[in-house]
PDB file of N, CA and C in Angstrom:
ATOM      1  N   UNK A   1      -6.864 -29.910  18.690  1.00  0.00           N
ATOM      2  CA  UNK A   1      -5.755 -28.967  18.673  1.00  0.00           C
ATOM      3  C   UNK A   1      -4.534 -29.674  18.097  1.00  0.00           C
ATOM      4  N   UNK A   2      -3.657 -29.266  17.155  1.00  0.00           N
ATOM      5  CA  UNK A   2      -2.216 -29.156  16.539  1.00  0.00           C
ATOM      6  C   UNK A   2      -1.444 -28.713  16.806  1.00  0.00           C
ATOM      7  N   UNK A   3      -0.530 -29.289  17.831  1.00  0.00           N
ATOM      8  CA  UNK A   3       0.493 -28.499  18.177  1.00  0.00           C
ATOM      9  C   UNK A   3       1.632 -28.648  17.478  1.00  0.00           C
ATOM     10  N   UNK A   4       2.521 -27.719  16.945  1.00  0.00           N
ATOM     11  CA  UNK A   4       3.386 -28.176  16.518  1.00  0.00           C
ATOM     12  C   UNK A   4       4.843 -26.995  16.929  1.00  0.00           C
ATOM     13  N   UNK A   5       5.616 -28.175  17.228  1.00  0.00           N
ATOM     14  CA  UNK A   5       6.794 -27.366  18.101  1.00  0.00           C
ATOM     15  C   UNK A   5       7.886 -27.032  16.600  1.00  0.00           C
ATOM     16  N   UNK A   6       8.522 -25.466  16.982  1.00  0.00           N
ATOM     17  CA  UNK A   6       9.697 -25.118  16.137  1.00  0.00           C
ATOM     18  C   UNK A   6      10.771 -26.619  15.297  1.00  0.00           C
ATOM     19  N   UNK A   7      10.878 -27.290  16.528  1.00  0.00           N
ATOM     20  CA  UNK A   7      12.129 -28.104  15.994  1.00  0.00           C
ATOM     21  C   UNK A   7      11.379 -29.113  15.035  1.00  0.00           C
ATOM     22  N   UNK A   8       9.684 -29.214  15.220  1.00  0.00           N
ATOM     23  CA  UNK A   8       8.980 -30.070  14.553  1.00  0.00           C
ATOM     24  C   UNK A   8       9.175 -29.940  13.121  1.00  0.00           C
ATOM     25  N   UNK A   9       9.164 -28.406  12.806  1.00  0.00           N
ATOM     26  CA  UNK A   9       8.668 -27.662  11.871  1.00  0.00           C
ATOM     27  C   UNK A   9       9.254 -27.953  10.567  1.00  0.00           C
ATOM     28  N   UNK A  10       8.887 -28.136   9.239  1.00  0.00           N
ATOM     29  CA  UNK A  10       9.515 -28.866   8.215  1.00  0.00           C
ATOM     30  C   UNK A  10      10.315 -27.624   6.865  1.00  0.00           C
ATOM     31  N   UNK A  11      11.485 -27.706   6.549  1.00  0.00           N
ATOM     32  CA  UNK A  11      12.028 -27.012   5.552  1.00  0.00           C
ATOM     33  C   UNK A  11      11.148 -26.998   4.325  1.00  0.00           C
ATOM     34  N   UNK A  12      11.165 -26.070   3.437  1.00  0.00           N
ATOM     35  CA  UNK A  12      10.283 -25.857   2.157  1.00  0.00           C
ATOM     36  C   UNK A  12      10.683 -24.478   1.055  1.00  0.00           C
ATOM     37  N   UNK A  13      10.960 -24.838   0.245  1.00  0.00           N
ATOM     38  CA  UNK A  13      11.747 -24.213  -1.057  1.00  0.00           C
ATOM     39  C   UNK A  13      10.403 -23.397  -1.440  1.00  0.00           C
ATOM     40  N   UNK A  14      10.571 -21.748  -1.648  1.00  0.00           N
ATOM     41  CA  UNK A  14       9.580 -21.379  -2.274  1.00  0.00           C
ATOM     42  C   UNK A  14       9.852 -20.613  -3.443  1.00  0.00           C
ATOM     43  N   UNK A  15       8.974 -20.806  -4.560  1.00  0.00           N
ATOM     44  CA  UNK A  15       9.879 -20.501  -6.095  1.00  0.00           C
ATOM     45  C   UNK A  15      10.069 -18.764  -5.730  1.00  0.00           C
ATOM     46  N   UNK A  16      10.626 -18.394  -7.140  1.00  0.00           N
ATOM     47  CA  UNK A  16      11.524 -17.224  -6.914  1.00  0.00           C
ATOM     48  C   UNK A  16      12.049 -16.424  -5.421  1.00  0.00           C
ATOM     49  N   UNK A  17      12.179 -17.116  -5.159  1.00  0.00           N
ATOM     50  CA  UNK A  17      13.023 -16.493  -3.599  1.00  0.00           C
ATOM     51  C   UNK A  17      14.369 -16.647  -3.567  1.00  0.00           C
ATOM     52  N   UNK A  18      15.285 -16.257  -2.999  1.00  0.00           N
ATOM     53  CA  UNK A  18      16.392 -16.063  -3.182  1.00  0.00           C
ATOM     54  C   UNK A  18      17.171 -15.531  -1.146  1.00  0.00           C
ATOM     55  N   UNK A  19      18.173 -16.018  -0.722  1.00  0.00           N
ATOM     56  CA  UNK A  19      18.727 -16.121   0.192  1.00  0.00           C
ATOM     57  C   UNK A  19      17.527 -16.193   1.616  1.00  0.00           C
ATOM     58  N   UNK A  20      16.850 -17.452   1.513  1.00  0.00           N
ATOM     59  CA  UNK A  20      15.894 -17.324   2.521  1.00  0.00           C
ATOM     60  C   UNK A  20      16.333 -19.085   2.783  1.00  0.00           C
ATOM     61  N   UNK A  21      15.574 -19.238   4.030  1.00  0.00           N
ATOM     62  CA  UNK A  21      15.366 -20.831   4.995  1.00  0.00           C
ATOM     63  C   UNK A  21      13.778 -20.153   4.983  1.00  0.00           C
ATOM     64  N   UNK A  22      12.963 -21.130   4.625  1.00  0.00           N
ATOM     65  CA  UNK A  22      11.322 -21.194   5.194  1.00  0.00           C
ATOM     66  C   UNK A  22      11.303 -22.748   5.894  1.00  0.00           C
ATOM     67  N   UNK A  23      10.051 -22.309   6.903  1.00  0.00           N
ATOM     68  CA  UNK A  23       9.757 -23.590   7.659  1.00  0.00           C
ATOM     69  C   UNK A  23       8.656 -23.468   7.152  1.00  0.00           C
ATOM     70  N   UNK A  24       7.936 -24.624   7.283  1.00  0.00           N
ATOM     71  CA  UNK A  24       6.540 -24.458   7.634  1.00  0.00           C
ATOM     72  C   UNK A  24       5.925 -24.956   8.914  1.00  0.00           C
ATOM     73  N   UNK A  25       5.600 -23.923   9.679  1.00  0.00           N
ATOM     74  CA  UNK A  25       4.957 -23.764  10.638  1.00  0.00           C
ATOM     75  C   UNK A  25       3.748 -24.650  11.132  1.00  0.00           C
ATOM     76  N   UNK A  26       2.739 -24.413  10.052  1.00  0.00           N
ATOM     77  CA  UNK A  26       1.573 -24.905  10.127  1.00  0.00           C
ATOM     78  C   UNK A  26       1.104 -25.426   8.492  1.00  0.00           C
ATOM     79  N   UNK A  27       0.073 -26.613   8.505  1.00  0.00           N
ATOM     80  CA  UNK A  27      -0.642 -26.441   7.287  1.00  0.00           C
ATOM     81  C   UNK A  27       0.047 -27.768   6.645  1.00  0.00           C
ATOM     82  N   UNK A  28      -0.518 -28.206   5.501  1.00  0.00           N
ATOM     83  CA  UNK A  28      -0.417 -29.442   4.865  1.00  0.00           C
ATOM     84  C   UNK A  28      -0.505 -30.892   5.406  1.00  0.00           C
ATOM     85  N   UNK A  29      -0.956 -30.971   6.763  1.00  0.00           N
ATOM     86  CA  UNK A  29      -1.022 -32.138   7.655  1.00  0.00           C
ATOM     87  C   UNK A  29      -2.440 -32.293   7.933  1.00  0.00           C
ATOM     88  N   UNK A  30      -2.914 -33.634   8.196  1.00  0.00           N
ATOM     89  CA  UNK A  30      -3.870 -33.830   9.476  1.00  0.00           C
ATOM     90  C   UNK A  30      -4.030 -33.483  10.263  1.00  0.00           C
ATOM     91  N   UNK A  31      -5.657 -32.566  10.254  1.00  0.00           N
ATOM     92  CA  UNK A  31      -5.472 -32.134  11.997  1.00  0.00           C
ATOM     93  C   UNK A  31      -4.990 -30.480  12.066  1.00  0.00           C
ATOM     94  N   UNK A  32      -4.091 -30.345  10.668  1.00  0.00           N
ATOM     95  CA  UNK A  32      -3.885 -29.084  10.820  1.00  0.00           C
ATOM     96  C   UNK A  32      -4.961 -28.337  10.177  1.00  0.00           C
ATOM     97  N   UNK A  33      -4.703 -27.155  10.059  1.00  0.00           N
ATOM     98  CA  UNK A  33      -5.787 -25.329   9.520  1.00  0.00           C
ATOM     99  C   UNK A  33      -6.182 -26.022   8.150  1.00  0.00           C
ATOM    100  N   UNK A  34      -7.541 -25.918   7.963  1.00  0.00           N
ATOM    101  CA  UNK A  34      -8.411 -26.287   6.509  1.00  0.00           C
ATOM    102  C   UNK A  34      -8.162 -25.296   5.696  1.00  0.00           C
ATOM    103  N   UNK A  35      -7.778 -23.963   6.077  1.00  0.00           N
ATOM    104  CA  UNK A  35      -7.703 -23.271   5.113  1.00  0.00           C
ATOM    105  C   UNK A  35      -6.827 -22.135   4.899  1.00  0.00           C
ATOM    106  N   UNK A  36      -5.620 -22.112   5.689  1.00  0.00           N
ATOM    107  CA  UNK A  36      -4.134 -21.502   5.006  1.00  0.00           C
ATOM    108  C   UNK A  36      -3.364 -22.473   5.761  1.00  0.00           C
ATOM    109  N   UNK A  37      -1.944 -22.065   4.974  1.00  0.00           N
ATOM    110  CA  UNK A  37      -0.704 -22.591   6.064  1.00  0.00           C
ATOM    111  C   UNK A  37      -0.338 -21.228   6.731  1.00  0.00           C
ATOM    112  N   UNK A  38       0.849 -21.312   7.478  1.00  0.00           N
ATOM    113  CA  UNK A  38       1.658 -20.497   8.017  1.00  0.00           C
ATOM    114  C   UNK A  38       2.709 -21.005   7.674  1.00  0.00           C
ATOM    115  N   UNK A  39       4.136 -20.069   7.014  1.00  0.00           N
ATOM    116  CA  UNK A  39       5.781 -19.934   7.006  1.00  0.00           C
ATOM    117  C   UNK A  39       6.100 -19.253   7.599  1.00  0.00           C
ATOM    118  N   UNK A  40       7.971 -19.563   8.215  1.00  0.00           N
ATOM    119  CA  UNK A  40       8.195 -18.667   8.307  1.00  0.00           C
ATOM    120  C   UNK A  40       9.626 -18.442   7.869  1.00  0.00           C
ATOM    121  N   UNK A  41       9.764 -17.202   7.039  1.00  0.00           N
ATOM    122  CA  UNK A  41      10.352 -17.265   6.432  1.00  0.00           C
ATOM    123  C   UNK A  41      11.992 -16.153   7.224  1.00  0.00           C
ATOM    124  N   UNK A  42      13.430 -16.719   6.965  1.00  0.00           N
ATOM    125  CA  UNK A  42      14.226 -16.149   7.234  1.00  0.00           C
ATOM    126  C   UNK A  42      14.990 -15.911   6.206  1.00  0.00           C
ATOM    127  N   UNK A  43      15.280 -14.442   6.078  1.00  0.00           N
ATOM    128  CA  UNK A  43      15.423 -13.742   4.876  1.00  0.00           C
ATOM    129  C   UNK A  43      17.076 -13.320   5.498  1.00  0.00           C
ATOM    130  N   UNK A  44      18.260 -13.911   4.627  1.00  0.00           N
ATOM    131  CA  UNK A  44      19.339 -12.979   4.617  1.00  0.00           C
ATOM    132  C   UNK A  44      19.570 -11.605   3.828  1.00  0.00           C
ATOM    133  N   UNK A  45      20.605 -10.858   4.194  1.00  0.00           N
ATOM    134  CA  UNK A  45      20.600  -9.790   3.889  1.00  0.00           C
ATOM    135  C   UNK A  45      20.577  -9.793   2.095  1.00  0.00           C
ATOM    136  N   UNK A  46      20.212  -8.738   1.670  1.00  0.00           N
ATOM    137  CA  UNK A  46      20.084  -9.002   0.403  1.00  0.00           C
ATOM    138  C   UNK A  46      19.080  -9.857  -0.145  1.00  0.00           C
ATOM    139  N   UNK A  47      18.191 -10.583   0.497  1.00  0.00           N
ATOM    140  CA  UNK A  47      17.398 -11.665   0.336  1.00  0.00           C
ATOM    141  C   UNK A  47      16.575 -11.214  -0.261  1.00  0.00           C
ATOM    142  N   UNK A  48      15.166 -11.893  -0.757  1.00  0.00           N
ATOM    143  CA  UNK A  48      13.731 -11.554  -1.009  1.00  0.00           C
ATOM    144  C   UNK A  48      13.036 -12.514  -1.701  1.00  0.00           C
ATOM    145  N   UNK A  49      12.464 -11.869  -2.287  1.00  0.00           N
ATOM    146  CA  UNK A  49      11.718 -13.088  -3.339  1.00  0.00           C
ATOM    147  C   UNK A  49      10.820 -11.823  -4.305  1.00  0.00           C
ATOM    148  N   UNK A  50      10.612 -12.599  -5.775  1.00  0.00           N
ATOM    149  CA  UNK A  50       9.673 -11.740  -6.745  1.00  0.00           C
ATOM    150  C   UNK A  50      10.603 -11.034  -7.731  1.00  0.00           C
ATOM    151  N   UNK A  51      10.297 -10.266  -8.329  1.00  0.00           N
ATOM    152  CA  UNK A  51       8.486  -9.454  -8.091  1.00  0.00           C
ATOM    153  C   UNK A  51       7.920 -10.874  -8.919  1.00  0.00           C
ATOM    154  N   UNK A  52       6.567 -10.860  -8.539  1.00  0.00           N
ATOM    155  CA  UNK A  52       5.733 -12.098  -9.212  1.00  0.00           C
ATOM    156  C   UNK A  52       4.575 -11.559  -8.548  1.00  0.00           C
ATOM    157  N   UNK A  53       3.498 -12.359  -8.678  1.00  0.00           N
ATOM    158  CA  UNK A  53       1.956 -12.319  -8.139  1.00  0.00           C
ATOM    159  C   UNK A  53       1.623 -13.947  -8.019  1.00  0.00           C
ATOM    160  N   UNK A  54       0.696 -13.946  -7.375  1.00  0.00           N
ATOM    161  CA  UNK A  54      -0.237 -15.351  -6.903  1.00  0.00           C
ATOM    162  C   UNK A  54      -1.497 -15.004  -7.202  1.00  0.00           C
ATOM    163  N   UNK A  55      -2.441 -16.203  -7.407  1.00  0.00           N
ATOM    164  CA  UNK A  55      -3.599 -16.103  -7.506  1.00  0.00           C
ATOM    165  C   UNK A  55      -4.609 -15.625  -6.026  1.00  0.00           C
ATOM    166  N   UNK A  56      -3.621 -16.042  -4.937  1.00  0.00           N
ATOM    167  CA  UNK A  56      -4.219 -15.658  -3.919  1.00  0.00           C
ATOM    168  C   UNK A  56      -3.425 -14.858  -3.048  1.00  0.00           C
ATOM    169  N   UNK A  57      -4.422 -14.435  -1.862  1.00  0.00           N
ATOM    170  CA  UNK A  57      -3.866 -13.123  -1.389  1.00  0.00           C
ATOM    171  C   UNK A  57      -2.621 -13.716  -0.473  1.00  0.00           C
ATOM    172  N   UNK A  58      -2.037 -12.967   0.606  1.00  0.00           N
ATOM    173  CA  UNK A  58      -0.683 -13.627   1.253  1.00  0.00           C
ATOM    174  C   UNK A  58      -0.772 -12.184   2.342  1.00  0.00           C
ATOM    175  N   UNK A  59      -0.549 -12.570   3.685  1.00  0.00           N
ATOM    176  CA  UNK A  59      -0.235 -11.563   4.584  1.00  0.00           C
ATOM    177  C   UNK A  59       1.148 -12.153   5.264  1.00  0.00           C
ATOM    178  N   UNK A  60       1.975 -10.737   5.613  1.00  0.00           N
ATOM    179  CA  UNK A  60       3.187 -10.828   5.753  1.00  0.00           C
ATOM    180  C   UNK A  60       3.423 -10.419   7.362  1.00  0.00           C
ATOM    181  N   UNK A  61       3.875 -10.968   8.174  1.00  0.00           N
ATOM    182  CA  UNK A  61       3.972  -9.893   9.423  1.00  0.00           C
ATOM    183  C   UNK A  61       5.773 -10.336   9.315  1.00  0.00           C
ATOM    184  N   UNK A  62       6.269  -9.129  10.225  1.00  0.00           N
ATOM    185  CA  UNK A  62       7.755  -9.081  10.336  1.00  0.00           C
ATOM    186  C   UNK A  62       7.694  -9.031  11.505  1.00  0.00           C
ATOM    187  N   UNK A  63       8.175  -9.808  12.330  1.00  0.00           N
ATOM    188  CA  UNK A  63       8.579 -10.513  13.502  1.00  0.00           C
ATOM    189  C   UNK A  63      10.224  -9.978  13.881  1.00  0.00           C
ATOM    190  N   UNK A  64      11.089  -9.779  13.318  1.00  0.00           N
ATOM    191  CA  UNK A  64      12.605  -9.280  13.222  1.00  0.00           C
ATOM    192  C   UNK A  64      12.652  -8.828  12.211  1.00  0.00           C
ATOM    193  N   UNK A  65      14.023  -7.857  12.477  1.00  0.00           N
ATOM    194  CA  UNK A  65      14.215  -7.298  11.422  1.00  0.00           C
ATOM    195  C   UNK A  65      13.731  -6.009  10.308  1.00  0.00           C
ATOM    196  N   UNK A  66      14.040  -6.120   9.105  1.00  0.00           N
ATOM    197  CA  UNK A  66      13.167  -5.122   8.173  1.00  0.00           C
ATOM    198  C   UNK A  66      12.765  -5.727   7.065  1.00  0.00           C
ATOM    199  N   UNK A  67      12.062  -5.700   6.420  1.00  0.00           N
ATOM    200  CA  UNK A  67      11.642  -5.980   4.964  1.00  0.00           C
ATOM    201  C   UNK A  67      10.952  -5.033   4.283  1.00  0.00           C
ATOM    202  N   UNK A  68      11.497  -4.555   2.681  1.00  0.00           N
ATOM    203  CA  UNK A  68      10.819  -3.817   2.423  1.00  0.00           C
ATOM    204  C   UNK A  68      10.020  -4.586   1.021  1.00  0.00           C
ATOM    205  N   UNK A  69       8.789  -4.063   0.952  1.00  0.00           N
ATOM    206  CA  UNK A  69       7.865  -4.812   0.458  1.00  0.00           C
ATOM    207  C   UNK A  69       7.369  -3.501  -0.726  1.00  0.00           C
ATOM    208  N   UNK A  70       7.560  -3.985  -2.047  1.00  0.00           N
ATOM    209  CA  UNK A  70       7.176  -3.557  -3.494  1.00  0.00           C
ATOM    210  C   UNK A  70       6.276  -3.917  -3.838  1.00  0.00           C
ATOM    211  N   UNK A  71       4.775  -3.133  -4.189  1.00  0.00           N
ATOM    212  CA  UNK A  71       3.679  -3.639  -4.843  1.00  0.00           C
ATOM    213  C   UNK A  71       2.759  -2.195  -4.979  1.00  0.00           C
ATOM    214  N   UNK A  72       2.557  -2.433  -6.410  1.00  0.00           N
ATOM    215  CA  UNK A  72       1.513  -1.407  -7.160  1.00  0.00           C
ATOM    216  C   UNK A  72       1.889   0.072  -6.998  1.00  0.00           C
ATOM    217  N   UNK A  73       2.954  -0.056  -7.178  1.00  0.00           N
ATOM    218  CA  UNK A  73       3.920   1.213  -7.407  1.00  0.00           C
ATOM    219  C   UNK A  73       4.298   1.842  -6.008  1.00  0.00           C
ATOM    220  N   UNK A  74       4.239   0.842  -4.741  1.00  0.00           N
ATOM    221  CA  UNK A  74       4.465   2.040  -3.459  1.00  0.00           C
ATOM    222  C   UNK A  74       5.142   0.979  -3.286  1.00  0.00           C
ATOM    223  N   UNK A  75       6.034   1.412  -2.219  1.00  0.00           N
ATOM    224  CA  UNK A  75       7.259   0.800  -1.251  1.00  0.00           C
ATOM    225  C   UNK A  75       7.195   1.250   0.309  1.00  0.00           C
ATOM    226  N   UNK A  76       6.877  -0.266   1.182  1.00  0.00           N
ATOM    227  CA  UNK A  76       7.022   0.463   2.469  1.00  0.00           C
ATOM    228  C   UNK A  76       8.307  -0.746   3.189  1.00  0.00           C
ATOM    229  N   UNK A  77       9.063   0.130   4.126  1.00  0.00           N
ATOM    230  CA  UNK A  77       9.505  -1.032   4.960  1.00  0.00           C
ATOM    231  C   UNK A  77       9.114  -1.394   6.160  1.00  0.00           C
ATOM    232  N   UNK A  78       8.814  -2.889   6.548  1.00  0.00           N
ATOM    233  CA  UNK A  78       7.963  -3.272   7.713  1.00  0.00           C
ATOM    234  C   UNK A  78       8.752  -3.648   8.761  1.00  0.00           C
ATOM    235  N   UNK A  79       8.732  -3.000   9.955  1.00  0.00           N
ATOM    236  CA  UNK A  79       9.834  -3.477  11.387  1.00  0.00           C
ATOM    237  C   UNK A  79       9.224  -4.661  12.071  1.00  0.00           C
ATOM    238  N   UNK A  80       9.353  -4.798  12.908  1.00  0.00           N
ATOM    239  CA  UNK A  80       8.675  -5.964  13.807  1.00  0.00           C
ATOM    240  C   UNK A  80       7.437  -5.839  14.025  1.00  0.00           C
ATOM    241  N   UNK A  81       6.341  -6.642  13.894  1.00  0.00           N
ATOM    242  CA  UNK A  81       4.793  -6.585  14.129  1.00  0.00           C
ATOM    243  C   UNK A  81       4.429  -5.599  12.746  1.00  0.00           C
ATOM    244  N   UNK A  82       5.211  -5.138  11.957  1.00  0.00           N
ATOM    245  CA  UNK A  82       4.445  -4.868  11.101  1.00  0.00           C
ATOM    246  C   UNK A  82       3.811  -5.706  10.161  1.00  0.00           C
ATOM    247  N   UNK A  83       3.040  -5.526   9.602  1.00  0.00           N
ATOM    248  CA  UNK A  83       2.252  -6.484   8.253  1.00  0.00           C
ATOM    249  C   UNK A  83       1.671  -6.316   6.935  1.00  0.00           C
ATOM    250  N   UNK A  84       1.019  -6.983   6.111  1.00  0.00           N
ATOM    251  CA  UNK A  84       0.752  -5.967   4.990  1.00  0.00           C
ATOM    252  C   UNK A  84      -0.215  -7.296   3.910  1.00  0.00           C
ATOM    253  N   UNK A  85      -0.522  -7.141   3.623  1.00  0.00           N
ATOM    254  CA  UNK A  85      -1.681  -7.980   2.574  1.00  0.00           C
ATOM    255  C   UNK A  85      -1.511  -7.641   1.503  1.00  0.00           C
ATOM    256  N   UNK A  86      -1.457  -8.671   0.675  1.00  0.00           N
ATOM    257  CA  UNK A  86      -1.324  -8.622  -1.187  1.00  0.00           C
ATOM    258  C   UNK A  86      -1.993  -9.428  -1.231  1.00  0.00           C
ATOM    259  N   UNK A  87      -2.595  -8.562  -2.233  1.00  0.00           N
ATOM    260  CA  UNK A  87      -4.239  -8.833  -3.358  1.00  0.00           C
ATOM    261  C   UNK A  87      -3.714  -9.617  -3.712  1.00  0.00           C
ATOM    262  N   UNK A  88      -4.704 -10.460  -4.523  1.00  0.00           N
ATOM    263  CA  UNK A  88      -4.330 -11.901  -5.694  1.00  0.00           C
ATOM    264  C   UNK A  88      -4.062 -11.152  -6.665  1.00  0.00           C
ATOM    265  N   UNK A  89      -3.490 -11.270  -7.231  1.00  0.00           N
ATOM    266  CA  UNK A  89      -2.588 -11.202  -8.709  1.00  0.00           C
ATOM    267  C   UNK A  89      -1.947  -9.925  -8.480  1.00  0.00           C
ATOM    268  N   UNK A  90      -2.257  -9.703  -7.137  1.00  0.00           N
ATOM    269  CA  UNK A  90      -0.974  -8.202  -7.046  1.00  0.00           C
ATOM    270  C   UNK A  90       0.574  -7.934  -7.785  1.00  0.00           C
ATOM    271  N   UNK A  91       1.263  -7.941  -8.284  1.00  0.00           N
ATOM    272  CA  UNK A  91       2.609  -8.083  -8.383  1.00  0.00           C
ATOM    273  C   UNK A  91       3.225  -7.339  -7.296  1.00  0.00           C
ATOM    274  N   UNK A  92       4.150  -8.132  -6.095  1.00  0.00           N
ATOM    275  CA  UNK A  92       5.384  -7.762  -5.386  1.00  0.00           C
ATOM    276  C   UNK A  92       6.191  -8.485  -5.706  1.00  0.00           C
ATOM    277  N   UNK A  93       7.164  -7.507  -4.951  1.00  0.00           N
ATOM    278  CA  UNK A  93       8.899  -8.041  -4.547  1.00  0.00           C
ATOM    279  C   UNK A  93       9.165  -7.229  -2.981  1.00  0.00           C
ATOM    280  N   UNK A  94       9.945  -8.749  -2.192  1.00  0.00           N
ATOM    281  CA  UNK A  94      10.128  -8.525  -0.673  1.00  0.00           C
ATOM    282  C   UNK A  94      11.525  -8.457  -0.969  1.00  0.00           C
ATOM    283  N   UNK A  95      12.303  -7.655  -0.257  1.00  0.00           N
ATOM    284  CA  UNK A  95      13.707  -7.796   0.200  1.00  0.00           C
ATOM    285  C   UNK A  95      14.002  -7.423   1.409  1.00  0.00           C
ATOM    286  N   UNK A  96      15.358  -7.906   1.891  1.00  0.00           N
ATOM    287  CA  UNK A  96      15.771  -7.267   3.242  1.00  0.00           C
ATOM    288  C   UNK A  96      17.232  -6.407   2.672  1.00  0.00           C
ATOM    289  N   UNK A  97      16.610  -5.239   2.821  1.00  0.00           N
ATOM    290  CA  UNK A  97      17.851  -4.352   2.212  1.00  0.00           C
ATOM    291  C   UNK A  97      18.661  -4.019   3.963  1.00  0.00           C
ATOM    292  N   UNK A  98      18.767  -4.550   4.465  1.00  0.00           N
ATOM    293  CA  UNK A  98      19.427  -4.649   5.744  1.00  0.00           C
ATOM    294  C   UNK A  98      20.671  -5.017   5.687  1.00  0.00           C
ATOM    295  N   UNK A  99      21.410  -5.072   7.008  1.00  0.00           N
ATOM    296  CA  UNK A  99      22.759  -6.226   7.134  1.00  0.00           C
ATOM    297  C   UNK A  99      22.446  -7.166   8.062  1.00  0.00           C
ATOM    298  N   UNK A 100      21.015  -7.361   8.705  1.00  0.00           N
ATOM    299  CA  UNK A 100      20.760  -8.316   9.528  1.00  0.00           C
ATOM    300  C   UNK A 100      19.851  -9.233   8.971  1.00  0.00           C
ATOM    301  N   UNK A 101      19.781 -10.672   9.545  1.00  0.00           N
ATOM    302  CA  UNK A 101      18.598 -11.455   9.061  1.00  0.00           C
ATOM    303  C   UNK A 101      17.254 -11.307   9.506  1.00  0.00           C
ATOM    304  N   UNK A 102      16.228 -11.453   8.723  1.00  0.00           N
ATOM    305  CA  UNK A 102      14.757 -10.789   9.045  1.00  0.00           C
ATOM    306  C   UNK A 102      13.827 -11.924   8.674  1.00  0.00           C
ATOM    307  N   UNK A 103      12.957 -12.144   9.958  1.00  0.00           N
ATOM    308  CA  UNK A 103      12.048 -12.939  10.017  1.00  0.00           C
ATOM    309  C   UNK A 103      10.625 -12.587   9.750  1.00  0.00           C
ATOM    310  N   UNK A 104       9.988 -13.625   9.077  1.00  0.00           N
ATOM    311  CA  UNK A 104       8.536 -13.017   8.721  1.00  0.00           C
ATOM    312  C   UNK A 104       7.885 -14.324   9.020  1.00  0.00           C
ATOM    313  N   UNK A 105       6.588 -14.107   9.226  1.00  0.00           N
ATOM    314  CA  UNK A 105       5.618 -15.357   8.739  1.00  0.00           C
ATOM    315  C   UNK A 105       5.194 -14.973   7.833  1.00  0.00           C
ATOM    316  N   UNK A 106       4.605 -15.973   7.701  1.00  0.00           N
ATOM    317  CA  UNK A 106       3.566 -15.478   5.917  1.00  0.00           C
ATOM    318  C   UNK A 106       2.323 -16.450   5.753  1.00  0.00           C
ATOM    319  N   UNK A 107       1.220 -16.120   6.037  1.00  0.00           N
ATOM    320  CA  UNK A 107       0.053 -16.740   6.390  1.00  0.00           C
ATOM    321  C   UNK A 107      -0.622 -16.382   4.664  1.00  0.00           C
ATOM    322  N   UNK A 108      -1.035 -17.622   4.036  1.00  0.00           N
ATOM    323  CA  UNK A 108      -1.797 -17.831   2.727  1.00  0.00           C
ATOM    324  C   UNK A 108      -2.761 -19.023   2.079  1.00  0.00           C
ATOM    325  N   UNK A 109      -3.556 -19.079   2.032  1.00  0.00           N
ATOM    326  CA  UNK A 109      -4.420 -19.963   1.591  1.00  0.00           C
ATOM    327  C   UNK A 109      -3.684 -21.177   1.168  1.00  0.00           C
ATOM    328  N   UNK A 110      -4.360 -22.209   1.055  1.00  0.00           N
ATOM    329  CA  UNK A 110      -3.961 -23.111   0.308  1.00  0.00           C
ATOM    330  C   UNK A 110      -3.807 -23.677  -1.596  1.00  0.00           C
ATOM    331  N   UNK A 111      -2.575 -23.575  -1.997  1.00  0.00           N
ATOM    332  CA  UNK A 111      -3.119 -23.426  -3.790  1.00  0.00           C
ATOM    333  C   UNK A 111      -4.615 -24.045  -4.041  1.00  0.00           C
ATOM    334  N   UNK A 112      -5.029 -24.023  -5.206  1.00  0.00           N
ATOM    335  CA  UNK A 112      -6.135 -24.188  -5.815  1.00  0.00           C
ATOM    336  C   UNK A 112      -5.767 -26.109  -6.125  1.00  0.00           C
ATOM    337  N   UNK A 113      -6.839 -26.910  -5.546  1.00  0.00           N
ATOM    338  CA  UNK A 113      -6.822 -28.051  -5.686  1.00  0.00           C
ATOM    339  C   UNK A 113      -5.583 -29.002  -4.763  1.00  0.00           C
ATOM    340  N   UNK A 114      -5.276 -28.227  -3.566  1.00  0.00           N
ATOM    341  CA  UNK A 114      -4.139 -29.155  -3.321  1.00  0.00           C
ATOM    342  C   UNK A 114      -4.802 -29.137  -2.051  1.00  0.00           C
ATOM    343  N   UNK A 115      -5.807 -30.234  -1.216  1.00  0.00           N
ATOM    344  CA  UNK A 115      -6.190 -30.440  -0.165  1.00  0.00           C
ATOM    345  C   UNK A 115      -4.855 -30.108   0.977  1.00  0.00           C
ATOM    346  N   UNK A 116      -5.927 -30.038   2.416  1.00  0.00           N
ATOM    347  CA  UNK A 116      -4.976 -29.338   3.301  1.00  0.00           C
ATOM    348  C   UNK A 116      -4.706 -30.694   3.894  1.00  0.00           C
TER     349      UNK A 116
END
């Protein structure tokens, strides 16, 4: 077992994103998950990231807050415990069209060739 406590948890820049703090939760260590990490990502108002796609899929849960999530021509916004899965090469874009800050995790494989 891996425990790893909040204050443990390490900062991490993720490309096109824009007014967010991500931790990472879980993943890229010894000992940790062989096969995704966990973020979590805190989105200020106005925040998001995209539109872009990944080669792999990405599930989103919203823990606080709202986020509304753009992909393959529909738009939904997700409250707390909501969630949502994007296909690989899906194209989205997340924002928090809110005035509050909104928390998500974001559970996703590991890139292609970068051991866990």
């Amino acid at each position: 077992m891996l425990v790893r406590r909040l204050a443990e948890a390490r900062p991490y820049e993720a490309p096109n994103h824009r007014a967010v703090s991500g931790l990472r939760l879980q993943g890229f260590e010894a000992g940790g998950p062989a096969n995704q990490w966990v973020g979590l990502s805190q989105f200020l108002p106005g925040g998001g990231a995209g539109p872009d796609a990944t080669p792999f899929e990405k599930v989103y849960v919203v823990l606080e807050g709202e986020m509304t999530v753009i992909a393959g021509g529909a738009e939904a916004v997700l409250g707390p415990l909501d969630s949502c899965t994007i296909a690989p090469g899906e194209t989205r874009e997340i924002v928090n069209r809110s005035n509050l800050v909104a928390r998500m995790l974001v559970i996703m494989p590991y890139p292609e060739g970068v051991p866990p």
